[in-house]
N, C-alpha and C. Protein backbone atom coordinates (compact mmCIF):
# COMPACT_ATOMS: atom_id res chain seq x y z
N UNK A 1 -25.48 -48.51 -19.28
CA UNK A 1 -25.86 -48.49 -17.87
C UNK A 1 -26.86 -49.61 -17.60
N UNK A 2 -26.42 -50.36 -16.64
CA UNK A 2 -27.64 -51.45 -16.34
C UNK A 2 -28.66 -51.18 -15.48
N UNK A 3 -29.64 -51.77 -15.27
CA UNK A 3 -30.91 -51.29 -14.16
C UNK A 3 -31.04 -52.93 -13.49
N UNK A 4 -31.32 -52.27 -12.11
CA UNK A 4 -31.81 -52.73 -11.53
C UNK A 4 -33.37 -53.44 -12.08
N UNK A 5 -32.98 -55.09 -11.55
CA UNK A 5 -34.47 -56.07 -11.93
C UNK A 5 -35.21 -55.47 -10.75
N UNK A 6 -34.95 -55.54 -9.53
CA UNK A 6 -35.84 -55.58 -8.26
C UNK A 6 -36.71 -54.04 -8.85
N UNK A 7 -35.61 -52.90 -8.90
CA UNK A 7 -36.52 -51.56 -9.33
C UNK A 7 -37.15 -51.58 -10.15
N UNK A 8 -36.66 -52.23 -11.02
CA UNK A 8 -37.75 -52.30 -12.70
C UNK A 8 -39.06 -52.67 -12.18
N UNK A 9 -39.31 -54.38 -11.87
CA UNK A 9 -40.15 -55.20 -11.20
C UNK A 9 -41.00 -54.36 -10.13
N UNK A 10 -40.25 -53.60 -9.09
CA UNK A 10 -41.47 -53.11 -8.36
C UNK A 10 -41.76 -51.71 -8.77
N UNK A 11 -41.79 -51.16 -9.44
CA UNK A 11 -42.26 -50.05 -11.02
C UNK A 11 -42.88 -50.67 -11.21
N UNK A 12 -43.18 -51.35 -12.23
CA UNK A 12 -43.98 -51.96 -12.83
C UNK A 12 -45.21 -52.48 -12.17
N UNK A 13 -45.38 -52.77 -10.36
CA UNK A 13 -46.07 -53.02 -10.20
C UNK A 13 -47.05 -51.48 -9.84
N UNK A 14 -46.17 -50.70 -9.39
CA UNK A 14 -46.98 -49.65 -8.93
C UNK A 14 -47.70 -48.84 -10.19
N UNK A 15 -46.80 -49.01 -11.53
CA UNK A 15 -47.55 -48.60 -12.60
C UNK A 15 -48.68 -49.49 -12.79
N UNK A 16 -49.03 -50.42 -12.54
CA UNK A 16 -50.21 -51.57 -12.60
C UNK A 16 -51.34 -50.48 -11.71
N UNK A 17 -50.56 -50.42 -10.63
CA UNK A 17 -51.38 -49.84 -9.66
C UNK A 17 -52.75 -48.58 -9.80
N UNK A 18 -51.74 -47.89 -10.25
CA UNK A 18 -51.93 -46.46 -10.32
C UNK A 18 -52.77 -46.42 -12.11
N UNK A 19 -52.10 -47.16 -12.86
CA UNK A 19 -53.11 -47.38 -14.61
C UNK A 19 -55.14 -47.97 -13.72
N UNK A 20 -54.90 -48.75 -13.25
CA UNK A 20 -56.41 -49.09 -12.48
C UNK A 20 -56.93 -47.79 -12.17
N UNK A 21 -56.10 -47.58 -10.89
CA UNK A 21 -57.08 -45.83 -10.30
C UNK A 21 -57.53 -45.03 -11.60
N UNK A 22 -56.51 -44.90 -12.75
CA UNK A 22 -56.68 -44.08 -13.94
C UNK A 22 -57.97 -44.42 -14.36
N UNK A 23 -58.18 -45.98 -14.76
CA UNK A 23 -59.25 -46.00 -15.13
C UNK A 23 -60.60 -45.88 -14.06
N UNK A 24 -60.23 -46.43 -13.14
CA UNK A 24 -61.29 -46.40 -12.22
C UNK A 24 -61.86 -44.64 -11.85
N UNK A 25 -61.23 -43.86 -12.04
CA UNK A 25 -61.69 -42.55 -11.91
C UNK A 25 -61.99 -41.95 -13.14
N UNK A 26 -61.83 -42.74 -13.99
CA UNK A 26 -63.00 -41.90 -15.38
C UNK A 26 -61.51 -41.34 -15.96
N UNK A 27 -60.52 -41.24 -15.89
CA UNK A 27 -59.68 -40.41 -16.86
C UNK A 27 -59.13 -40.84 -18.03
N UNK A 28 -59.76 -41.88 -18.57
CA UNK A 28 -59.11 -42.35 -19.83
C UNK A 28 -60.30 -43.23 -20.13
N UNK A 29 -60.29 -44.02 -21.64
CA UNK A 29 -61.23 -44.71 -21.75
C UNK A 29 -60.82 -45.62 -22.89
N UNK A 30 -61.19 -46.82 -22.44
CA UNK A 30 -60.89 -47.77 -24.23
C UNK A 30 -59.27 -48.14 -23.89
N UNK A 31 -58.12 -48.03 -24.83
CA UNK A 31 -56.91 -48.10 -24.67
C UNK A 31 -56.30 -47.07 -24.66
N UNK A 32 -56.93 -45.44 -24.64
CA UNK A 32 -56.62 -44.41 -24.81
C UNK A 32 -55.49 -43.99 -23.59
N UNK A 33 -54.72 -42.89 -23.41
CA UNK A 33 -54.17 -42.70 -22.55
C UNK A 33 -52.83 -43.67 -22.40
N UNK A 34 -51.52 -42.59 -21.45
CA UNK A 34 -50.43 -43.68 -21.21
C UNK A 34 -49.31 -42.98 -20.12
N UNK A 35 -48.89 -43.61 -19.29
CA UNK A 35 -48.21 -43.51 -18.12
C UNK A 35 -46.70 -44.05 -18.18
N UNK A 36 -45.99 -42.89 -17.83
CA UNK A 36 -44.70 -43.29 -17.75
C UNK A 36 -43.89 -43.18 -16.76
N UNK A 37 -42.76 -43.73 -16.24
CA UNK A 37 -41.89 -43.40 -14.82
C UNK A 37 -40.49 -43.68 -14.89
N UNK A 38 -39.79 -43.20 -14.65
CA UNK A 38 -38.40 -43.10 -14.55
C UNK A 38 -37.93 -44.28 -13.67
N UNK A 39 -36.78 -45.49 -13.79
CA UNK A 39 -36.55 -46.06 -12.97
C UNK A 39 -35.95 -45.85 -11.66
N UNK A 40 -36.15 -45.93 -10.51
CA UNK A 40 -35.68 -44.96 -9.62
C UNK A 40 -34.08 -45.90 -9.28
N UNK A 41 -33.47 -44.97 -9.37
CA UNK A 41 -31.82 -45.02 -9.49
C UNK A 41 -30.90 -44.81 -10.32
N UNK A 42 -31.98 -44.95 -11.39
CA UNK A 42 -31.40 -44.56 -12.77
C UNK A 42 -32.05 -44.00 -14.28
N UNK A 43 -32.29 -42.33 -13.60
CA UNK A 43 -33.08 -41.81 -14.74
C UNK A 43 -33.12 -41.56 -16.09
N UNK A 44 -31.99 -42.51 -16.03
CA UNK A 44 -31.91 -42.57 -18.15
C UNK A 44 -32.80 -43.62 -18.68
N UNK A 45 -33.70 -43.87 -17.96
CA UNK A 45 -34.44 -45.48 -17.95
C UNK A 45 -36.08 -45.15 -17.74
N UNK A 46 -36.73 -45.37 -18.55
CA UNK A 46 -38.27 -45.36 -18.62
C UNK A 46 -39.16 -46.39 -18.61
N UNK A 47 -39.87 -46.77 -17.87
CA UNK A 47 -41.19 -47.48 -18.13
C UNK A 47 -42.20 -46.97 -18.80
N UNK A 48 -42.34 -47.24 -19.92
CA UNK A 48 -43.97 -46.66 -20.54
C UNK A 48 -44.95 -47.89 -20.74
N UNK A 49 -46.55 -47.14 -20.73
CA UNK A 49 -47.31 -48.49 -21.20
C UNK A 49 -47.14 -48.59 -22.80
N UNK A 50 -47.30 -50.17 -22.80
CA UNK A 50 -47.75 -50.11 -23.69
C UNK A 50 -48.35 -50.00 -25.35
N UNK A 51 -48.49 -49.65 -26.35
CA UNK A 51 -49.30 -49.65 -27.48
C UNK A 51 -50.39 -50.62 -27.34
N UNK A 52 -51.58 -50.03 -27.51
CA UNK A 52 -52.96 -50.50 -27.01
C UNK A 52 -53.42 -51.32 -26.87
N UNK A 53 -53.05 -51.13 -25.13
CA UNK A 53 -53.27 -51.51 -24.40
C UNK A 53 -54.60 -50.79 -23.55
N UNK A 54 -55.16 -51.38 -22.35
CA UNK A 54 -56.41 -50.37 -21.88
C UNK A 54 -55.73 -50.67 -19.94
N UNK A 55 -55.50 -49.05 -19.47
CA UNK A 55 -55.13 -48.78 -18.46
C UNK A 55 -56.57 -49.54 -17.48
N UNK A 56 -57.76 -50.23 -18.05
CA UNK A 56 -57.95 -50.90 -16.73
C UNK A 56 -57.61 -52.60 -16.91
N UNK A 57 -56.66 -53.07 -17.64
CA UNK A 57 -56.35 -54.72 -17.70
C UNK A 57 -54.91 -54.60 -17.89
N UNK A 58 -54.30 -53.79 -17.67
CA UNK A 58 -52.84 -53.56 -17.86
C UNK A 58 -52.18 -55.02 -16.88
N UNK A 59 -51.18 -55.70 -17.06
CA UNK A 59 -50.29 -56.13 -16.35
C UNK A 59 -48.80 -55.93 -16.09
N UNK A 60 -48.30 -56.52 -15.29
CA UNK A 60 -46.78 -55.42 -15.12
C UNK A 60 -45.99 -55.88 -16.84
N UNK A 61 -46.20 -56.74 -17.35
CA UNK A 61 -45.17 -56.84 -18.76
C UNK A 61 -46.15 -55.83 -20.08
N UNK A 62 -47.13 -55.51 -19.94
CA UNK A 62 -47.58 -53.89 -20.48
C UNK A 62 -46.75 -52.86 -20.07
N UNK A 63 -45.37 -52.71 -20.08
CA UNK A 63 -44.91 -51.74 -19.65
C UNK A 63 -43.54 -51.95 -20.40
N UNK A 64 -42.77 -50.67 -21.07
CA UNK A 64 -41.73 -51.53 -22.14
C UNK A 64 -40.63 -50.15 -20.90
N UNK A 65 -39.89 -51.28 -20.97
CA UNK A 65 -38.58 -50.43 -20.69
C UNK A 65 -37.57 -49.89 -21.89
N UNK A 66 -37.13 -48.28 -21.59
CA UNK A 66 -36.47 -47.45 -22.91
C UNK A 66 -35.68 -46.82 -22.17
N UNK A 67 -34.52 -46.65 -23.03
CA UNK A 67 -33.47 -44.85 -22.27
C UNK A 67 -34.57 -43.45 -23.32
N UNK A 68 -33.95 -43.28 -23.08
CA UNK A 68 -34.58 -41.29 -22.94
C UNK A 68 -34.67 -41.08 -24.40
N UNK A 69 -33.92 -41.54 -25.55
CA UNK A 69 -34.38 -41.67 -26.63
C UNK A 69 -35.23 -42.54 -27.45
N UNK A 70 -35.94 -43.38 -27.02
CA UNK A 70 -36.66 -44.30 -26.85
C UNK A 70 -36.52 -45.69 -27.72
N UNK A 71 -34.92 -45.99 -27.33
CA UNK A 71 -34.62 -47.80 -27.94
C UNK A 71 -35.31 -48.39 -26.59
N UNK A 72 -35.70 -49.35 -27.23
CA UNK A 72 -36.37 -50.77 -26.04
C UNK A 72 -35.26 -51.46 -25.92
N UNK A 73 -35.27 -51.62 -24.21
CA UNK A 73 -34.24 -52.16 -23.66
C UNK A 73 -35.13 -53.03 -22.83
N UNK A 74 -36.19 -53.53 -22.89
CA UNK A 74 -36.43 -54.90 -22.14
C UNK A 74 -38.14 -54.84 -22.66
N UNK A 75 -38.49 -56.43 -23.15
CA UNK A 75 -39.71 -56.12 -23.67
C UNK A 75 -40.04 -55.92 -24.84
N UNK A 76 -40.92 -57.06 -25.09
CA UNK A 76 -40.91 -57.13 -26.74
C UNK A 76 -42.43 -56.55 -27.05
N UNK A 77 -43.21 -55.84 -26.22
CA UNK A 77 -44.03 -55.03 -27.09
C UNK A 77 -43.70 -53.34 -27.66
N UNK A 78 -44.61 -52.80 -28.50
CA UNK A 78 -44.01 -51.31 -28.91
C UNK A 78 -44.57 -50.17 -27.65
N UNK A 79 -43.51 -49.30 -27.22
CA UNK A 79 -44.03 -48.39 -26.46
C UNK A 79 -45.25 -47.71 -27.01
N UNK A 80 -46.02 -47.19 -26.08
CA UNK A 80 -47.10 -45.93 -26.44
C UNK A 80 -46.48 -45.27 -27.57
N UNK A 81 -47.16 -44.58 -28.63
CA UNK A 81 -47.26 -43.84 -29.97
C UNK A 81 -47.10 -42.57 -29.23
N UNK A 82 -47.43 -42.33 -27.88
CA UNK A 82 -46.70 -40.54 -26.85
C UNK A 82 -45.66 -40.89 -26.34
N UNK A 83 -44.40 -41.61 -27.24
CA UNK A 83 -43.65 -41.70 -25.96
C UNK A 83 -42.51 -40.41 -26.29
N UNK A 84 -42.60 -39.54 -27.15
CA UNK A 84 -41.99 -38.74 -28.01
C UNK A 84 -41.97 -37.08 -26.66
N UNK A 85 -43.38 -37.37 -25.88
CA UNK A 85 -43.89 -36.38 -25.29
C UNK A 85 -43.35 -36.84 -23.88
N UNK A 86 -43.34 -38.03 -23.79
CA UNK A 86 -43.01 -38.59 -22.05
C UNK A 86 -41.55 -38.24 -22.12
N UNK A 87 -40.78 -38.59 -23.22
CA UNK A 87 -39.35 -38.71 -22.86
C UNK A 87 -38.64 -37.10 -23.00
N UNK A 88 -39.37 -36.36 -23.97
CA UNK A 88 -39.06 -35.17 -24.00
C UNK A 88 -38.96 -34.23 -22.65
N UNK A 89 -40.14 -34.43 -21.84
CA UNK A 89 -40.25 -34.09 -20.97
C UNK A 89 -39.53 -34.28 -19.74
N UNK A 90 -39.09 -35.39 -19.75
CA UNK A 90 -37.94 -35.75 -18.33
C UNK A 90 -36.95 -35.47 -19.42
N UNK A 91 -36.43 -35.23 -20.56
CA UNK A 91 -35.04 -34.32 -20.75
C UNK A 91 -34.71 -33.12 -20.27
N UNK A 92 -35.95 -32.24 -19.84
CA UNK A 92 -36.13 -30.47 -19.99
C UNK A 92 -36.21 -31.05 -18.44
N UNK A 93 -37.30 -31.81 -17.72
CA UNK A 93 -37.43 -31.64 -16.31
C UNK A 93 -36.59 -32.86 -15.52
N UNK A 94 -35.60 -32.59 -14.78
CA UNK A 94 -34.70 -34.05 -14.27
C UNK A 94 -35.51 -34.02 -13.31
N UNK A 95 -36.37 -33.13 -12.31
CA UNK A 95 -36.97 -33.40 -10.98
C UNK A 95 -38.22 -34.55 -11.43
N UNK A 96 -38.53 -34.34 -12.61
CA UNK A 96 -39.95 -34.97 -13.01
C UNK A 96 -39.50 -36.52 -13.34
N UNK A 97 -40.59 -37.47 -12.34
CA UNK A 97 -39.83 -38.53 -12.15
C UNK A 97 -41.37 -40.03 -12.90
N UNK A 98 -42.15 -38.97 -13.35
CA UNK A 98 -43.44 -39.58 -13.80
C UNK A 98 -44.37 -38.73 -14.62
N UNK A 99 -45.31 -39.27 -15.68
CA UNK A 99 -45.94 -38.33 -16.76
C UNK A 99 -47.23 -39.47 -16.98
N UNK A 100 -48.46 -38.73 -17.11
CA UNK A 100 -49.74 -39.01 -16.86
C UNK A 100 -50.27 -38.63 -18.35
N UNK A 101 -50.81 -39.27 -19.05
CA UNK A 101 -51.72 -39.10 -19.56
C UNK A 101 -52.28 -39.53 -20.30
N UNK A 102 -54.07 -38.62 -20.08
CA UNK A 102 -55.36 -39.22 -19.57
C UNK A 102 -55.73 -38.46 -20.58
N UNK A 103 -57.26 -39.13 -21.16
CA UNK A 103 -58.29 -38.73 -21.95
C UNK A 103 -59.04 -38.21 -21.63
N UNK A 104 -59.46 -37.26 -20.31
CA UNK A 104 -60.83 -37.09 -19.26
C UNK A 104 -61.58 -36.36 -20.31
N UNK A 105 -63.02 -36.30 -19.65
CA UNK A 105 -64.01 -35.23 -20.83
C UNK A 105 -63.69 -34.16 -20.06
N UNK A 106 -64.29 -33.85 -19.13
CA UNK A 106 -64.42 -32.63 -18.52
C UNK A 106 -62.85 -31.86 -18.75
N UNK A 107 -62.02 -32.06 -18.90
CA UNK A 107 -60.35 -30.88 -19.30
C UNK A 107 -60.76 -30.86 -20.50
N UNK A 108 -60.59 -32.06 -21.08
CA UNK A 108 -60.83 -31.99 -22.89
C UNK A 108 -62.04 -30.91 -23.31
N UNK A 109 -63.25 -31.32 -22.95
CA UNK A 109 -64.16 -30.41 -23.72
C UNK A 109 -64.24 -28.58 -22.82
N UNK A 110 -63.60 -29.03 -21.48
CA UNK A 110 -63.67 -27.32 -21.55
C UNK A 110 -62.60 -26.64 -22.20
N UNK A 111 -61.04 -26.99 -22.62
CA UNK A 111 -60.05 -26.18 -23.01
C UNK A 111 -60.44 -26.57 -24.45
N UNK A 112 -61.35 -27.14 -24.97
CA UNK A 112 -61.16 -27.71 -26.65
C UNK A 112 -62.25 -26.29 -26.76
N UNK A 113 -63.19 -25.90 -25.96
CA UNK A 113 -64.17 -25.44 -25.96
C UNK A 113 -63.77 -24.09 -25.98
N UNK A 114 -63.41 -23.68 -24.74
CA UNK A 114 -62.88 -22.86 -24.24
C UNK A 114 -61.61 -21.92 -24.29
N UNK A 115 -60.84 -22.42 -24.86
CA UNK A 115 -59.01 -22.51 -25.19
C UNK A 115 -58.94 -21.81 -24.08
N UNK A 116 -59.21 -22.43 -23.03
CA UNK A 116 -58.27 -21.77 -21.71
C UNK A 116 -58.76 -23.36 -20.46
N UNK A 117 -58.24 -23.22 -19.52
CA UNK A 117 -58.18 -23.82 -18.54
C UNK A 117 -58.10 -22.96 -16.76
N UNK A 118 -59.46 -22.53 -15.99
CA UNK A 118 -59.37 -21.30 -15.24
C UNK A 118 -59.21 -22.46 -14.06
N UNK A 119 -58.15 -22.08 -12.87
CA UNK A 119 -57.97 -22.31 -11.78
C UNK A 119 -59.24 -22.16 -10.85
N UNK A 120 -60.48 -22.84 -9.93
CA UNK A 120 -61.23 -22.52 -9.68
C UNK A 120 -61.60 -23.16 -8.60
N UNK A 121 -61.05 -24.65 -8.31
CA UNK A 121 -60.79 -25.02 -6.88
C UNK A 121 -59.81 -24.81 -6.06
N UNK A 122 -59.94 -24.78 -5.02
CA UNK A 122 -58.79 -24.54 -3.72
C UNK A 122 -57.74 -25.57 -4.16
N UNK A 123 -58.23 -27.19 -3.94
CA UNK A 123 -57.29 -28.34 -4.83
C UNK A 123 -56.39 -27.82 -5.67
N UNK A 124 -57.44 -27.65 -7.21
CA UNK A 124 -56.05 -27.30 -8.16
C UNK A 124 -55.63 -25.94 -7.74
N UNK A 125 -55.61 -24.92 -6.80
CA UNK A 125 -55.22 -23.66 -6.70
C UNK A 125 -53.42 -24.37 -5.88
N UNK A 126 -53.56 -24.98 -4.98
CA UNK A 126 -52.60 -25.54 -4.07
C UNK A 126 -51.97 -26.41 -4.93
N UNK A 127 -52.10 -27.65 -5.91
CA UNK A 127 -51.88 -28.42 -6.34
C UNK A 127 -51.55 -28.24 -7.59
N UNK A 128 -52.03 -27.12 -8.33
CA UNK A 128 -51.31 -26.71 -9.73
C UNK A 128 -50.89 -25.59 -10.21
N UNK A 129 -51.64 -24.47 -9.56
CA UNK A 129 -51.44 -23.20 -10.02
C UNK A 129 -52.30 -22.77 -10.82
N UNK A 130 -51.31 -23.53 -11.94
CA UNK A 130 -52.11 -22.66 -13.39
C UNK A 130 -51.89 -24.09 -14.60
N UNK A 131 -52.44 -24.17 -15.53
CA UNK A 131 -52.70 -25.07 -16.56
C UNK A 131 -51.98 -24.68 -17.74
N UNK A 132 -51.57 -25.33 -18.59
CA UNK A 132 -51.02 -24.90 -19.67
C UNK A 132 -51.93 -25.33 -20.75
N UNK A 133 -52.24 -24.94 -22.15
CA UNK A 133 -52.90 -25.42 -23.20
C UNK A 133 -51.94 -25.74 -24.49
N UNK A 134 -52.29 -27.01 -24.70
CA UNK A 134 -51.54 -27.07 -25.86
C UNK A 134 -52.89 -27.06 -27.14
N UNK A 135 -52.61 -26.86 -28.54
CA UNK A 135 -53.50 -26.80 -29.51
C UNK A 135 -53.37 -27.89 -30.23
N UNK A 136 -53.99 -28.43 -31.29
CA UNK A 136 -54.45 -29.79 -31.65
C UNK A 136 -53.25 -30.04 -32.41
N UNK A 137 -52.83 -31.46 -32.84
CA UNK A 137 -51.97 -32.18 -33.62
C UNK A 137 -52.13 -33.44 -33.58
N UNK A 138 -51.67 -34.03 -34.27
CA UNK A 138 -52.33 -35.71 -34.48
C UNK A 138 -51.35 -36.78 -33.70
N UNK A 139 -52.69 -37.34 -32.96
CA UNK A 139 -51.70 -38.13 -31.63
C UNK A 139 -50.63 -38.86 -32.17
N UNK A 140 -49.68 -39.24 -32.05
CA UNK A 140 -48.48 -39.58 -31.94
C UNK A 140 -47.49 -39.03 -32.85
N UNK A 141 -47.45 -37.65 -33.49
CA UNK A 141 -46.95 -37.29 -33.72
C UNK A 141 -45.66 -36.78 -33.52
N UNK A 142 -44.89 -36.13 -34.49
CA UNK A 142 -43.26 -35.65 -33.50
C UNK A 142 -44.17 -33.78 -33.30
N UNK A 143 -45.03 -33.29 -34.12
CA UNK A 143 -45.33 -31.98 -34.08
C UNK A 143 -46.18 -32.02 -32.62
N UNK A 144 -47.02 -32.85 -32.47
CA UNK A 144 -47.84 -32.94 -31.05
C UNK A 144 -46.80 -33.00 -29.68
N UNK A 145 -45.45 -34.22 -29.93
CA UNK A 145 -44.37 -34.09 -28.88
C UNK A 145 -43.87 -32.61 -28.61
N UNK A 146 -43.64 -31.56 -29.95
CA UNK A 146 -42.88 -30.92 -29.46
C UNK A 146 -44.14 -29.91 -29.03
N UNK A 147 -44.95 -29.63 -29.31
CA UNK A 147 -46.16 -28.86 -29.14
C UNK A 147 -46.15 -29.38 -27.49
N UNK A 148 -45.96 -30.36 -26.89
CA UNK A 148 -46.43 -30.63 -25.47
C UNK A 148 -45.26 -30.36 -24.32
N UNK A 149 -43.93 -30.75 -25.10
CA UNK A 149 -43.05 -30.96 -24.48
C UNK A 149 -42.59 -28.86 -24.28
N UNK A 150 -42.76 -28.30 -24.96
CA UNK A 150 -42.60 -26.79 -25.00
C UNK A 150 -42.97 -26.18 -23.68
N UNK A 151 -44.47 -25.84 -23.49
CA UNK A 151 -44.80 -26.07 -22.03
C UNK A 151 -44.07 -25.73 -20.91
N UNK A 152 -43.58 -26.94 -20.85
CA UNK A 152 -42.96 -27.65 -19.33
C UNK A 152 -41.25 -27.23 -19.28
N UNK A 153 -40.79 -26.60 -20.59
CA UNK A 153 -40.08 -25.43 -20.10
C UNK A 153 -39.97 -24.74 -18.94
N UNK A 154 -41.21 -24.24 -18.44
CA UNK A 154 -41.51 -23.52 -17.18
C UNK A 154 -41.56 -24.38 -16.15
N UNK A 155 -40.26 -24.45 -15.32
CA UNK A 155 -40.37 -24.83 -14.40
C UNK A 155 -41.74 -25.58 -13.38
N UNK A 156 -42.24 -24.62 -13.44
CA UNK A 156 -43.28 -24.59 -12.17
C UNK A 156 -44.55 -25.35 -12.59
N UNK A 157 -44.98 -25.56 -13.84
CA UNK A 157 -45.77 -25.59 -14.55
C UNK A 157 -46.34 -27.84 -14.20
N UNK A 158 -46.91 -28.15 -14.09
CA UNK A 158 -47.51 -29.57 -13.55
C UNK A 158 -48.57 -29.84 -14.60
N UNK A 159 -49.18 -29.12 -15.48
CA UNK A 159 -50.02 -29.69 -16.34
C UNK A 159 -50.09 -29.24 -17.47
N UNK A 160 -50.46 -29.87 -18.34
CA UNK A 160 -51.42 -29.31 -19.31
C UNK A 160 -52.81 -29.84 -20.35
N UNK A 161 -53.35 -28.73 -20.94
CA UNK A 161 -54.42 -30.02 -21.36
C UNK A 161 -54.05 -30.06 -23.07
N UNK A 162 -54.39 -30.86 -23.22
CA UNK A 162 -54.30 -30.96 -25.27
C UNK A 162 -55.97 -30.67 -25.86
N UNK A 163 -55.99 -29.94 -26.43
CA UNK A 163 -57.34 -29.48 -27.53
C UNK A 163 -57.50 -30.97 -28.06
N UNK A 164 -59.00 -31.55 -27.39
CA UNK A 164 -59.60 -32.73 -28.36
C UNK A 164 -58.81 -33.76 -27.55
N UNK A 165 -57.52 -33.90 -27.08
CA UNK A 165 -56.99 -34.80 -27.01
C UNK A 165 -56.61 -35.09 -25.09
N UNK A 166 -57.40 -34.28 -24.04
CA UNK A 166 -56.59 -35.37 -22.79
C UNK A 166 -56.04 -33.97 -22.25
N UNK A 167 -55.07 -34.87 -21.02
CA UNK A 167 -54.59 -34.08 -20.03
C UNK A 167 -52.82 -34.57 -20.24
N UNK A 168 -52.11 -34.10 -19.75
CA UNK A 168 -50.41 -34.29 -19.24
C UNK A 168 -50.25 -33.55 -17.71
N UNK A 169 -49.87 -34.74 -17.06
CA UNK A 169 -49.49 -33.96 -15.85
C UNK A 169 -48.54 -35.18 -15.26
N UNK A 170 -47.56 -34.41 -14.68
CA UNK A 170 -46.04 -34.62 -13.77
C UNK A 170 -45.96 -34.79 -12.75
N UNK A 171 -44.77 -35.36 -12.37
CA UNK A 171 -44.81 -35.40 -10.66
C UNK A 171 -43.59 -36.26 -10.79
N UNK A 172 -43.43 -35.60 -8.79
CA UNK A 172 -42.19 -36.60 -8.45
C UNK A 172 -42.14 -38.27 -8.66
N UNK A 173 -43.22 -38.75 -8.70
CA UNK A 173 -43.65 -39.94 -8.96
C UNK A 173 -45.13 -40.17 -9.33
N UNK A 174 -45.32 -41.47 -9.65
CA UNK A 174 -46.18 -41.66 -10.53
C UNK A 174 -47.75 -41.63 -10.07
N UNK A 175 -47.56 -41.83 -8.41
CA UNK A 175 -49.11 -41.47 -7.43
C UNK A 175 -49.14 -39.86 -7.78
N UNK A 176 -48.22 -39.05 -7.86
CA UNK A 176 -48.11 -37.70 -7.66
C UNK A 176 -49.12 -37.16 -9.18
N UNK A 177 -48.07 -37.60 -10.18
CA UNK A 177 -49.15 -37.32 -11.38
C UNK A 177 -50.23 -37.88 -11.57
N UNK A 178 -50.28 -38.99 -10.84
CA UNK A 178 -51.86 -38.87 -11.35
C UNK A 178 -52.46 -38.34 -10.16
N UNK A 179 -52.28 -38.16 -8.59
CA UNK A 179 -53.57 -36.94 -8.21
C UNK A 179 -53.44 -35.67 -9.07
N UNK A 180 -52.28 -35.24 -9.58
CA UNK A 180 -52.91 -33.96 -10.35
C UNK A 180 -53.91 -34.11 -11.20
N UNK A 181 -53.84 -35.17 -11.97
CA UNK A 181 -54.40 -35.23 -13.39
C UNK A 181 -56.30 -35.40 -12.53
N UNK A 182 -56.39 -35.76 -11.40
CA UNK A 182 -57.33 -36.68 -10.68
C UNK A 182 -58.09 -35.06 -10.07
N UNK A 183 -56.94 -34.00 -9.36
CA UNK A 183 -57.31 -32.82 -9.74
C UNK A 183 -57.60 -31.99 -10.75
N UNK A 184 -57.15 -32.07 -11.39
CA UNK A 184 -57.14 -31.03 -12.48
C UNK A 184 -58.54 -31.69 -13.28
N UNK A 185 -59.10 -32.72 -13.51
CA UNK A 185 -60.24 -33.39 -13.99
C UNK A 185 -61.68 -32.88 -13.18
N UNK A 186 -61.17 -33.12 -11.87
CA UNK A 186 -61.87 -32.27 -10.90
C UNK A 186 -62.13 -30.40 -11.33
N UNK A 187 -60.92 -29.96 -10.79
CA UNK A 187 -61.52 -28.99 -11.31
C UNK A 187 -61.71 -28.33 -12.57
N UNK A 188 -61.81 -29.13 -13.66
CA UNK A 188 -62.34 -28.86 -14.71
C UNK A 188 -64.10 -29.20 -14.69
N UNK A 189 -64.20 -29.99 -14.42
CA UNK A 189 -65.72 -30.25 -14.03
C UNK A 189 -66.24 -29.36 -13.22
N UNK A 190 -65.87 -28.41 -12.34
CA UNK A 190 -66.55 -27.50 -12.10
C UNK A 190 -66.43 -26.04 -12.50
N UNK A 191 -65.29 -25.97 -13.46
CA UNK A 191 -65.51 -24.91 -14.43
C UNK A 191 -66.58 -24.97 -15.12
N UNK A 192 -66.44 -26.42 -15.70
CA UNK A 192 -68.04 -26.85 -16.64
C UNK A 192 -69.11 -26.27 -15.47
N UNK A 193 -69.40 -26.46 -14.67
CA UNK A 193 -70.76 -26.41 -13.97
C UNK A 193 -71.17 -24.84 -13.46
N UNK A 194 -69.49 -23.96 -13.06
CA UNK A 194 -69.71 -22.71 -13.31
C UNK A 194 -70.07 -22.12 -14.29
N UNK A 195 -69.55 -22.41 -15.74
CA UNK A 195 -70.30 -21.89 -16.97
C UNK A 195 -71.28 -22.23 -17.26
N UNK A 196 -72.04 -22.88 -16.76
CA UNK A 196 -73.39 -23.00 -16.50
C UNK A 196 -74.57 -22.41 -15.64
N UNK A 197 -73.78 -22.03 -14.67
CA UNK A 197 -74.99 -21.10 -13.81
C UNK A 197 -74.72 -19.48 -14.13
């Protein structure tokens, strides 16, 4: 199946886009973290960032194009070491058209802390529901993919956080996951500040 240059090309820029906001809002740090999106017209086709690379100097050729099992089909750097978790995930979800993820402290140290994730703003109440937790495994693993990709089984389900390791969150597109992740960071920071008073 061939893809579209024009769709690839303007992907790529909005993934430029949206990797900045990532960093610019604190959710990742260093080269950590990685963003992926489906080409729109043809969802056997992925953009991922990357191998470390840092979501605030990204340019549009930081981004490797793959089908769903992850051969590189345009682009001679190596995808992200998560791409095991990005691609898994648009197999189980066809609506899910983008996958986020971020290193934030505030998800990380309250569910690493905590092993839970409590709904507690209006935001994430409207915007996520409920959180999923995954438990620790070593990043780029195939045991961490399937540990993440399990999850999102549930339909309904838009996030989750990894113990030690970050956030995952979905969407119809790639602005979409990251306000969740932009929520869900949010209201994890004020779980932190409720377990405090």
């Amino acid at each position: 199946m061939t893809h579209s240059c024009e769709a690839v090309a303007n992907l790529r820029q909005e993934l430029v886009a949206v990797s900045k906001k990532i960093f610019d809002r604190f959710l990742t740090s260093g080269t950590s973290g990685n963003i992926s999106a489906r080409v729109p017209g043809n969802p056997t086709q992925v953009l991922i960032k990357a191998s470390g690379t840092c979501f605030g100097d990204v340019t549009p050729e930081d981004f490797v194009l793959v089908d769903l099992d992850g051969n590189v089909l345009e682009g001679d750097k190596v995808p992200s070491k998560e791409y095991r978790f990005h691609l898994g995930i648009y197999k189980i979800r066809p609506e899910v058209n983008a996958v986020v993820h971020g290193h934030s402290a505030y998800a990380t140290a309250y569910a690493t802390g905590k092993n839970e994730m409590p709904i507690v703003t209006a935001a994430a109440e409207a915007g996520l529901n409920k959180v999923g937790i995954v438990g620790f495994a070593w990043p780029g693993s195939t045991e961490l993919a399937e540990m993440t990709i399990a999850p999102f089984n549930d339909k309904s389900l838009k996030a989750v956080v990894l113990q030690k390791h970050g956030f995952v969150t979905v969407g119809a597109d790639i602005y979409k996951a990251f306000y969740l992740g932009d929520v869900l960071e949010d209201n994890a920071k004020v779980a932190c500040l409720l377990s405090q008073i």
